[in-house]
N, C-alpha and C. Protein backbone atom coordinates (compact mmCIF):
# COMPACT_ATOMS: atom_id res chain seq x y z
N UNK A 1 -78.26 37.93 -39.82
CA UNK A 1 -79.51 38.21 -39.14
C UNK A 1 -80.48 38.82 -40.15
N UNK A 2 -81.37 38.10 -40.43
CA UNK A 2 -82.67 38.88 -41.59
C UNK A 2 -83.57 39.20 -40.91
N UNK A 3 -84.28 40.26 -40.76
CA UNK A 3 -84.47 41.38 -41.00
C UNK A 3 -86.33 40.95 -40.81
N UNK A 4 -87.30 41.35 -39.86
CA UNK A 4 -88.53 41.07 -40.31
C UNK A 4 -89.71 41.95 -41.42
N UNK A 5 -90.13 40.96 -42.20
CA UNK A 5 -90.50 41.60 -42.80
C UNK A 5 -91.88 43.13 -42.91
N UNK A 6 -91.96 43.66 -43.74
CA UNK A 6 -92.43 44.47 -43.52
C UNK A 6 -94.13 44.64 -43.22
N UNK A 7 -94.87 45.16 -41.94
CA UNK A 7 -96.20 44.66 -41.68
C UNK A 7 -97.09 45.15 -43.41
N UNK A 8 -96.94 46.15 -43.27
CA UNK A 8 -98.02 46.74 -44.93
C UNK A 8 -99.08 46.67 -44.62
N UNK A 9 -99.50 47.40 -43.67
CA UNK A 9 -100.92 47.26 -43.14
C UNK A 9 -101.10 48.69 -42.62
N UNK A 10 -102.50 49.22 -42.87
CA UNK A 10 -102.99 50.63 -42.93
C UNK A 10 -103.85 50.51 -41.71
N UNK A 11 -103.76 51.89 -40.86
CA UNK A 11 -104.37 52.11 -40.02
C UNK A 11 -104.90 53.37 -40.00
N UNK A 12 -106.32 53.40 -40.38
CA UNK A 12 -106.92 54.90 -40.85
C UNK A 12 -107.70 54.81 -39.02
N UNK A 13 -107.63 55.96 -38.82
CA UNK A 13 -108.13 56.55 -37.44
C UNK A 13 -108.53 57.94 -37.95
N UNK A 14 -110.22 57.51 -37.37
CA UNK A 14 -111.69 58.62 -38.00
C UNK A 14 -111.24 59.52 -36.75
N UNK A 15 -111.17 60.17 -37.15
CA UNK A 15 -110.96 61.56 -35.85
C UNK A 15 -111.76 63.07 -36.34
N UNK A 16 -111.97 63.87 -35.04
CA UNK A 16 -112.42 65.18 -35.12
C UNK A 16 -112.12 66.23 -34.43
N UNK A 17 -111.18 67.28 -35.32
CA UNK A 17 -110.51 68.55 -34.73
C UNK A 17 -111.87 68.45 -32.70
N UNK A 18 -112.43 68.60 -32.98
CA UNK A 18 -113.81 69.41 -31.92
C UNK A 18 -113.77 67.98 -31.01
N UNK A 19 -113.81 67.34 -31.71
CA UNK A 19 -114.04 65.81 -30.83
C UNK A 19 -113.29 65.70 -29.16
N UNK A 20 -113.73 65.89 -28.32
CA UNK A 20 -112.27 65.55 -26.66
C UNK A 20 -111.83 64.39 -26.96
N UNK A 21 -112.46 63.44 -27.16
CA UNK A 21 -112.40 62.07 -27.15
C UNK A 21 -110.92 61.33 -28.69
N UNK A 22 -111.46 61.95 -29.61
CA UNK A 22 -110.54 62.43 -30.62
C UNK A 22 -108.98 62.82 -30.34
N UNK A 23 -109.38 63.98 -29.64
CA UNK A 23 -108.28 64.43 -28.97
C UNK A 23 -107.60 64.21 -28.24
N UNK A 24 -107.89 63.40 -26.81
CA UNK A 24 -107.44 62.55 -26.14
C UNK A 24 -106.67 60.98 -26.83
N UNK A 25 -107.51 61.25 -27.74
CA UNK A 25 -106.67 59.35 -28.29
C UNK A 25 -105.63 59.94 -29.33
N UNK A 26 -104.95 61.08 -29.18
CA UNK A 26 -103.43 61.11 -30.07
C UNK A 26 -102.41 60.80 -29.06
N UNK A 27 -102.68 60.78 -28.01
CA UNK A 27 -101.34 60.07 -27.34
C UNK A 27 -101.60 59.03 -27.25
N UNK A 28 -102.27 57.84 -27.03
CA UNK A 28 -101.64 56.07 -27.44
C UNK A 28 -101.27 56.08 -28.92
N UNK A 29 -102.16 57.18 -30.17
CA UNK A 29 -101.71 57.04 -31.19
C UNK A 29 -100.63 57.38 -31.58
N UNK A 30 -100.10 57.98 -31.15
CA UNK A 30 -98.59 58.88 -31.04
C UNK A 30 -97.60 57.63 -31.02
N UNK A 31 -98.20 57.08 -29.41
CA UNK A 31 -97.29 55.95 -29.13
C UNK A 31 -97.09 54.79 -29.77
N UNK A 32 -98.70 54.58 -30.52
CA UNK A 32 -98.65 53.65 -31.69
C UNK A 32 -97.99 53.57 -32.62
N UNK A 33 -97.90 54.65 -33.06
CA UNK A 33 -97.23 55.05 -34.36
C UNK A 33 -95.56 55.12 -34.46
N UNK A 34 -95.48 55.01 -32.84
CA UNK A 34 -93.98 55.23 -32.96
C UNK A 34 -93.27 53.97 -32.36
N UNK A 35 -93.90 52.88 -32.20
CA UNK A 35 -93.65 51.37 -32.05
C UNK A 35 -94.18 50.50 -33.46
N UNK A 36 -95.05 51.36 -34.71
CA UNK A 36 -95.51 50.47 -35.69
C UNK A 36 -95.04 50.91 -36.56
N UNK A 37 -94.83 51.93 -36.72
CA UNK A 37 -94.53 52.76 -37.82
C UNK A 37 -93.18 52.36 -38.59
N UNK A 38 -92.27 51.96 -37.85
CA UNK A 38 -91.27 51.69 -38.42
C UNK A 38 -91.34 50.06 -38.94
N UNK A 39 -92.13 49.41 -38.83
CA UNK A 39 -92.22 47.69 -38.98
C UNK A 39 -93.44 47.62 -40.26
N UNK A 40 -93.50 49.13 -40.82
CA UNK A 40 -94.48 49.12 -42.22
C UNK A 40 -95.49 49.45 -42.00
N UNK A 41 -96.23 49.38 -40.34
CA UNK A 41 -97.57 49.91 -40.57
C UNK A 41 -97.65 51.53 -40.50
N UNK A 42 -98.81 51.74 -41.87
CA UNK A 42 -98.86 52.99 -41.99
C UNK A 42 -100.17 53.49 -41.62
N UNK A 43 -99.89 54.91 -40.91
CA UNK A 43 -101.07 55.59 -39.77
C UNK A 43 -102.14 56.93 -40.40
N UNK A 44 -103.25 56.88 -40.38
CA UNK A 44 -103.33 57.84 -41.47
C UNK A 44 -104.88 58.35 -40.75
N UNK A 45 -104.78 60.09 -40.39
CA UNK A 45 -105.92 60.48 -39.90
C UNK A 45 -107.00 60.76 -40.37
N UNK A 46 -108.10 60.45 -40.25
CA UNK A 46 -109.25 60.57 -41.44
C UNK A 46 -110.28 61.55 -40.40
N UNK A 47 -110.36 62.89 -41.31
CA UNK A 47 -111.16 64.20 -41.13
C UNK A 47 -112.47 63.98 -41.60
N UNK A 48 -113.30 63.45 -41.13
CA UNK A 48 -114.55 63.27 -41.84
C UNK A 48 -115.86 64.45 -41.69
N UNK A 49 -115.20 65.69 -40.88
CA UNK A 49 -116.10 66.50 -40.93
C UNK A 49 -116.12 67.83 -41.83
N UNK A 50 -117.35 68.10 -42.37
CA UNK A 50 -117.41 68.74 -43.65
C UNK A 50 -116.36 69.61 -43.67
N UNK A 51 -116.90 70.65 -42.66
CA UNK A 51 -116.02 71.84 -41.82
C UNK A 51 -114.66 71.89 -41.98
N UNK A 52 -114.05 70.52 -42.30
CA UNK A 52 -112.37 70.36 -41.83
C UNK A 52 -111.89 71.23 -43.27
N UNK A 53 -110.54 71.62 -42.82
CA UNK A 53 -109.78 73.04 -43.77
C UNK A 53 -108.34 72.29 -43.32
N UNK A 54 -107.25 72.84 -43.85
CA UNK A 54 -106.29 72.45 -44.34
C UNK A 54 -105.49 72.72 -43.26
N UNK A 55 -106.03 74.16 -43.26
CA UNK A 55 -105.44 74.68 -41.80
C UNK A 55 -106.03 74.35 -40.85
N UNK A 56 -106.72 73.64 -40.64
CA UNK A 56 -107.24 73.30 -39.40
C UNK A 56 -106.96 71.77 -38.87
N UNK A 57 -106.40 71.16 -40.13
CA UNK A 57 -105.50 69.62 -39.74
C UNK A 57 -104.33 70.14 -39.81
N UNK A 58 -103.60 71.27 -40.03
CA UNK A 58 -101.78 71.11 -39.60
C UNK A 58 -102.28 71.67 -38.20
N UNK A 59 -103.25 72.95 -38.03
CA UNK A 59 -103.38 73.26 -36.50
C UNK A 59 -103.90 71.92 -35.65
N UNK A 60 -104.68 71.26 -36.01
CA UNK A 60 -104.60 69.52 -35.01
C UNK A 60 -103.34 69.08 -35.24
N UNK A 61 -102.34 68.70 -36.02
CA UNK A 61 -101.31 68.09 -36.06
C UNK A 61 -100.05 68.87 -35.17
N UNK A 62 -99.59 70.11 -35.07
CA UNK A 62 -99.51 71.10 -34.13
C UNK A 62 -99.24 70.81 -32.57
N UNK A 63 -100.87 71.50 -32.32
CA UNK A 63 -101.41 71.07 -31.36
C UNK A 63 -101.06 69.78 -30.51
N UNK A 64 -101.32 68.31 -31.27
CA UNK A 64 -101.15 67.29 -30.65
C UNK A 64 -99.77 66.26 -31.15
N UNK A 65 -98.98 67.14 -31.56
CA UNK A 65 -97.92 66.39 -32.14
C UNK A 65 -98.32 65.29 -32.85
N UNK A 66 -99.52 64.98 -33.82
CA UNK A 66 -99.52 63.61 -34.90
C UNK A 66 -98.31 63.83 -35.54
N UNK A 67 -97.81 62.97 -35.78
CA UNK A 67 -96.82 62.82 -36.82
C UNK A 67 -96.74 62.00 -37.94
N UNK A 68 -97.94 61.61 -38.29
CA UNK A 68 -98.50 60.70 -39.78
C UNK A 68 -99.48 61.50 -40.19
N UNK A 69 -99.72 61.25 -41.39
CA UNK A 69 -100.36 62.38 -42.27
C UNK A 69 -101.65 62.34 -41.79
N UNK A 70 -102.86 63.71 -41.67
CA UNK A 70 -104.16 63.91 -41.70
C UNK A 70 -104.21 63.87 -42.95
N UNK A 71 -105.68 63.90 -43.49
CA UNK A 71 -106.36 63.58 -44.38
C UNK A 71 -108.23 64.26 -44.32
N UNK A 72 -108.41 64.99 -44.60
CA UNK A 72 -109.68 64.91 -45.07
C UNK A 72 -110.72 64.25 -45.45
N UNK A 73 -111.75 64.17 -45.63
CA UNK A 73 -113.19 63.12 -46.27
C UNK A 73 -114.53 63.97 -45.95
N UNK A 74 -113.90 64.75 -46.26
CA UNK A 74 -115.51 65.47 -45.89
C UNK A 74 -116.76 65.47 -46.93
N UNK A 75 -116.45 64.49 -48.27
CA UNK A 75 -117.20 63.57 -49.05
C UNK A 75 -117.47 62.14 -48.65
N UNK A 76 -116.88 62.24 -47.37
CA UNK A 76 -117.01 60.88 -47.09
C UNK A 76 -116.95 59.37 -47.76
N UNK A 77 -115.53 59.84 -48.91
CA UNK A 77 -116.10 58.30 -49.65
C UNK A 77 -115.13 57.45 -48.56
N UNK A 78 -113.79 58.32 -48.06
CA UNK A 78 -113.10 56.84 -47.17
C UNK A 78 -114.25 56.49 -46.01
N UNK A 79 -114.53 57.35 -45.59
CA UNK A 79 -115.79 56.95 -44.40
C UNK A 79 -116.48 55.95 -44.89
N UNK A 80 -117.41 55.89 -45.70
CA UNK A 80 -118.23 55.04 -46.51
C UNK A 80 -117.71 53.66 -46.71
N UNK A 81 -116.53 53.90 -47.70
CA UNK A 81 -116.23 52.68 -48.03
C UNK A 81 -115.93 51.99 -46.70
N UNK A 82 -115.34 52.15 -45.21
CA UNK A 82 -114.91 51.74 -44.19
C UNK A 82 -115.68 51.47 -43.26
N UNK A 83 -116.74 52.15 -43.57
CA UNK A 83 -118.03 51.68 -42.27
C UNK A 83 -118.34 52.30 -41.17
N UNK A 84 -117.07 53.43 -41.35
CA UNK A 84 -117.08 54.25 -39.62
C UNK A 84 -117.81 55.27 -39.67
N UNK A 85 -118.34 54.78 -38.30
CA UNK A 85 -119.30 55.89 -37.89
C UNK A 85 -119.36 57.05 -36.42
N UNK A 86 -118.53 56.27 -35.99
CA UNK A 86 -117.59 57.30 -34.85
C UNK A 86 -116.03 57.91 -34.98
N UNK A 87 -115.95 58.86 -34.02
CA UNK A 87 -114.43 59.43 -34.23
C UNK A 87 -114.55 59.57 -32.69
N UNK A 88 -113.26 59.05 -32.40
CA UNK A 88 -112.31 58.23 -33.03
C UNK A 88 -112.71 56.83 -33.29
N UNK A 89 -112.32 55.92 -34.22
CA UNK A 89 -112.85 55.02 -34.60
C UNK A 89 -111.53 54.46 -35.63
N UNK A 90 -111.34 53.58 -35.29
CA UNK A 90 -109.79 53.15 -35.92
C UNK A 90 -110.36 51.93 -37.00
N UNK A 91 -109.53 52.16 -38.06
CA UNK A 91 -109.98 50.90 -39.01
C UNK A 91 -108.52 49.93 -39.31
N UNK A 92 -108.57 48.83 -39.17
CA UNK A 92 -106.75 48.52 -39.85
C UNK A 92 -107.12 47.70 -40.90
N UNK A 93 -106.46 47.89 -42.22
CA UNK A 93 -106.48 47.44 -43.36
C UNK A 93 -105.96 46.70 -44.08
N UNK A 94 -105.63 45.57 -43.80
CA UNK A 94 -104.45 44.51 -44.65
C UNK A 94 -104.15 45.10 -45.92
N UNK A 95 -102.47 44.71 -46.27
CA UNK A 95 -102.01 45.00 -47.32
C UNK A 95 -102.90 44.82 -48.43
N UNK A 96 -103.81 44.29 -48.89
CA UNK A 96 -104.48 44.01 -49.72
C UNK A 96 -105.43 45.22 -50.25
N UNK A 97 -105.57 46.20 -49.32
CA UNK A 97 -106.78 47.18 -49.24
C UNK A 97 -107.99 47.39 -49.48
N UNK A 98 -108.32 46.25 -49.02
CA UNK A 98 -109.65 45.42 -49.03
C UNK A 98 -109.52 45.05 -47.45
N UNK A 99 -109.53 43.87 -46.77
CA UNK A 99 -109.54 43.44 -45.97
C UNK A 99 -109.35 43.74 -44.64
N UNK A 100 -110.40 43.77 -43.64
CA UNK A 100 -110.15 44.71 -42.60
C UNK A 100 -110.17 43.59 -41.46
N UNK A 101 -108.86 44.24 -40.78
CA UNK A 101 -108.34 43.11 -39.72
C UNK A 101 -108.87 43.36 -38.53
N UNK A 102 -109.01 44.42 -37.98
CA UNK A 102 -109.83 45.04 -36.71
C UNK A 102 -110.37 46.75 -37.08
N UNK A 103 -111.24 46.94 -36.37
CA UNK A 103 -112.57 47.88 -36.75
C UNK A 103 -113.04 48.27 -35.29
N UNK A 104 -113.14 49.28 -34.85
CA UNK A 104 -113.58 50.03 -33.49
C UNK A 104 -112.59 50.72 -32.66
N UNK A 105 -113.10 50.88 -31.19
CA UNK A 105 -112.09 51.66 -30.22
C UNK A 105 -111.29 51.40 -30.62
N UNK A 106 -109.93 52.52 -29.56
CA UNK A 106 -108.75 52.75 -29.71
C UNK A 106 -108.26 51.55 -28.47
N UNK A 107 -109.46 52.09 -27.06
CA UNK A 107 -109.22 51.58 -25.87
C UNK A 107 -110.23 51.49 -25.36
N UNK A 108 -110.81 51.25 -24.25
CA UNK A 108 -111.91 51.54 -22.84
C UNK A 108 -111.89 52.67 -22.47
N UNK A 109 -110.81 53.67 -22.38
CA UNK A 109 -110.58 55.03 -21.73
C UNK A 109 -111.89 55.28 -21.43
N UNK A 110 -112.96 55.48 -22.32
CA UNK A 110 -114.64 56.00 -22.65
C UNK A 110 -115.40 55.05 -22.10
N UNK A 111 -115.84 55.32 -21.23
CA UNK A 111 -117.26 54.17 -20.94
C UNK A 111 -118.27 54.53 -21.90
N UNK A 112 -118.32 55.97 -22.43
CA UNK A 112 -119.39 56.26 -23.05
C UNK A 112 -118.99 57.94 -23.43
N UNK A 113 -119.58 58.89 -24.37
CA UNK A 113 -119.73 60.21 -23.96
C UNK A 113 -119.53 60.95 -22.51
N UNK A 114 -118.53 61.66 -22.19
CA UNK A 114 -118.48 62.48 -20.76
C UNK A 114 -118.20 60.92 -19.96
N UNK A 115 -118.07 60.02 -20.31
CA UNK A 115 -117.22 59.03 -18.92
C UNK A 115 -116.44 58.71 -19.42
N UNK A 116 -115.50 59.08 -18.82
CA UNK A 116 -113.83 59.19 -19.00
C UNK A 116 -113.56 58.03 -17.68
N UNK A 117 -113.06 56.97 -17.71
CA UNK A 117 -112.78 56.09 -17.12
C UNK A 117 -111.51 56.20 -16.32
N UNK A 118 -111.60 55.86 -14.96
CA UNK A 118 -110.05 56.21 -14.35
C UNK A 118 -108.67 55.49 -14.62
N UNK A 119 -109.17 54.35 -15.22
CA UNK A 119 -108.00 53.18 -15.59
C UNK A 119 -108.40 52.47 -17.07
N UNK A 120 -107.59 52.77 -18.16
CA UNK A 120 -107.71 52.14 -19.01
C UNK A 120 -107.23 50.37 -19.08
N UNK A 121 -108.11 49.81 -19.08
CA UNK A 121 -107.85 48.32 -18.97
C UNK A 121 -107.40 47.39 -20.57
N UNK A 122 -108.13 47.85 -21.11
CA UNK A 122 -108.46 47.72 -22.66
C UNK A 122 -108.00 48.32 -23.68
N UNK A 123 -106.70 47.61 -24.10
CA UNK A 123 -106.14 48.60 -25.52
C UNK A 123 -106.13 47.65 -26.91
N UNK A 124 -107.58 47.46 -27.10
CA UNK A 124 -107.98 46.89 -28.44
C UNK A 124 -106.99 46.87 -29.79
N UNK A 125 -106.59 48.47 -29.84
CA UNK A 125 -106.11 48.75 -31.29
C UNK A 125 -104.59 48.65 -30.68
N UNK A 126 -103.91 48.57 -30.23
CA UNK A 126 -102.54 48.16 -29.55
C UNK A 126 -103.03 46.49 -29.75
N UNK A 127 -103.64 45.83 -29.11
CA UNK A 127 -103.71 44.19 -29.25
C UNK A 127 -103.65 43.72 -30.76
N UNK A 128 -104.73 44.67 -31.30
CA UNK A 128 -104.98 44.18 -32.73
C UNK A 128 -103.55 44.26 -33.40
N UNK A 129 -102.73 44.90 -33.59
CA UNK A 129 -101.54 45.41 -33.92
C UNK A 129 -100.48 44.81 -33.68
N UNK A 130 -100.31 44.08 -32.64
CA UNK A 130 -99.38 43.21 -31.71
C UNK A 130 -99.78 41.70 -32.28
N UNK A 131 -101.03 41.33 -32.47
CA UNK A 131 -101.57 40.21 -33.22
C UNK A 131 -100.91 40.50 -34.47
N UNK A 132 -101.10 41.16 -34.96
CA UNK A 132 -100.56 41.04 -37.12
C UNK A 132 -99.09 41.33 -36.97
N UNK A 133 -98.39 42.00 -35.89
CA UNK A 133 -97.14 41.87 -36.21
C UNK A 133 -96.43 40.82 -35.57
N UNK A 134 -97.08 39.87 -35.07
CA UNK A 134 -96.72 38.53 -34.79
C UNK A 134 -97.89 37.32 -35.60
N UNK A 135 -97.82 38.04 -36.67
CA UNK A 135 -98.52 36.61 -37.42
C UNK A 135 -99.68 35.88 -37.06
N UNK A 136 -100.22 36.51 -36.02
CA UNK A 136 -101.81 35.98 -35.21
C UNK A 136 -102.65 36.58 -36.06
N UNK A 137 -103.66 35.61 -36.48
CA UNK A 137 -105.36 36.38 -36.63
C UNK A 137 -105.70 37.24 -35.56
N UNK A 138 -105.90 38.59 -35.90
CA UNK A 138 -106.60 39.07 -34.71
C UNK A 138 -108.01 38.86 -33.76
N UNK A 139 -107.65 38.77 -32.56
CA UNK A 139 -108.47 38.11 -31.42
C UNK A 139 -109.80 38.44 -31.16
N UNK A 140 -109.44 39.68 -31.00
CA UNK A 140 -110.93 40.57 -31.36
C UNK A 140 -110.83 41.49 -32.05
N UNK A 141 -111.69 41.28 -33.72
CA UNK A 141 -111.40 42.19 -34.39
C UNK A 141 -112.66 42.98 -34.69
N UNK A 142 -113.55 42.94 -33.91
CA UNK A 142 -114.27 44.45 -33.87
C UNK A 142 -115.10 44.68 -32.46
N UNK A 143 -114.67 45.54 -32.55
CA UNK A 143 -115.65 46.36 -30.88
C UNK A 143 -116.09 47.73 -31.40
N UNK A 144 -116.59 47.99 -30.67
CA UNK A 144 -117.98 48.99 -30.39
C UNK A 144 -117.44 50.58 -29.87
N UNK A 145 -116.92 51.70 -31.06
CA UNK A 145 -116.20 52.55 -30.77
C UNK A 145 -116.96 53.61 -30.14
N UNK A 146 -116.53 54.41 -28.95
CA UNK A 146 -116.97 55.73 -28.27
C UNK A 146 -116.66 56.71 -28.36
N UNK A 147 -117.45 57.32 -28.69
CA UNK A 147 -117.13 59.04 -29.35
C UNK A 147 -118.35 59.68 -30.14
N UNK A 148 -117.57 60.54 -30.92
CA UNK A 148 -118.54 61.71 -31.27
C UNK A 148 -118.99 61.01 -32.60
N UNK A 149 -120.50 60.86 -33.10
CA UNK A 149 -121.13 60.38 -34.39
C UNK A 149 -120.54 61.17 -35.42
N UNK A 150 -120.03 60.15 -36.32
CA UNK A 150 -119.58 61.30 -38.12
C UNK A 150 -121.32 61.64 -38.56
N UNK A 151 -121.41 62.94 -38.98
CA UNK A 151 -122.50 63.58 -39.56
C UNK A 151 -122.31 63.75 -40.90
């Protein structure tokens, strides 16, 4: 029986200690991480606000049980180079580290700022994910993320 191979694909998720919305999306990421994580894709939190301290991503990591590394950018060059402009705001990165396979939400949860939706219908970054680890081009690879603006 061999063995599938390994995805090698990066999933940076723009997040913010202050953010609800942020905060709220570590549990599908949690859950993400712990259905991808082992098949190579690697999960990686991106701090893009100036403010962020060292101690203040193990106290988010803590707090919300992440269990893949935070990261800082409060130079914003990963921001930059990636395009994101909300948190949470998920980027996935083909092995190549160049090439970006899907870009936006996590989910629908958000209709917008303060609308918190009663039924999530829409789990974009779960689809996108489920596409590359079955060898599909992803279906829809960018939507329109809700949350708090990176400054």
């Amino acid at each position: 029986m061999s063995t599938a191979p390994a995805l090698r694909i990066t999933v940076y998720i723009f997040l913010a200690e202050t953010c609800p919305i942020s905060q709220a999306a570590t549990l599908p990421l949690r859950e993400l991480h712990g259905r991808y994580g082992a098949q190579g894709v690697r999960f990686v939190g991106v701090f893009p606000a100036r403010e962020t301290t060292l101690a203040g991503l193990t106290a988010f990591a803590k707090t919300y049980q992440v269990a893949f590394p935070l990261q800082a950018d409060a130079g914003h060059q990963l921001t930059n180079k990636l395009h994101a402009r909300v948190t949470p705001e998920a980027v996935v990165v083909a092995a190549d580290g160049r090439t970006i396979l899907y870009q936006g939400r996590l989910d629908d949860a958000y209709a917008g700022l303060g609308q918190h939706r009663a039924v999530t219908r829409h789990h974009e970054l779960a689809d996108a994910l489920a596409d590359v680890a079955e060898g599909r081009p992803v279906a829809v690879p960018r939507t329109e993320p809700v949350g708090c603006f990176i400054e």
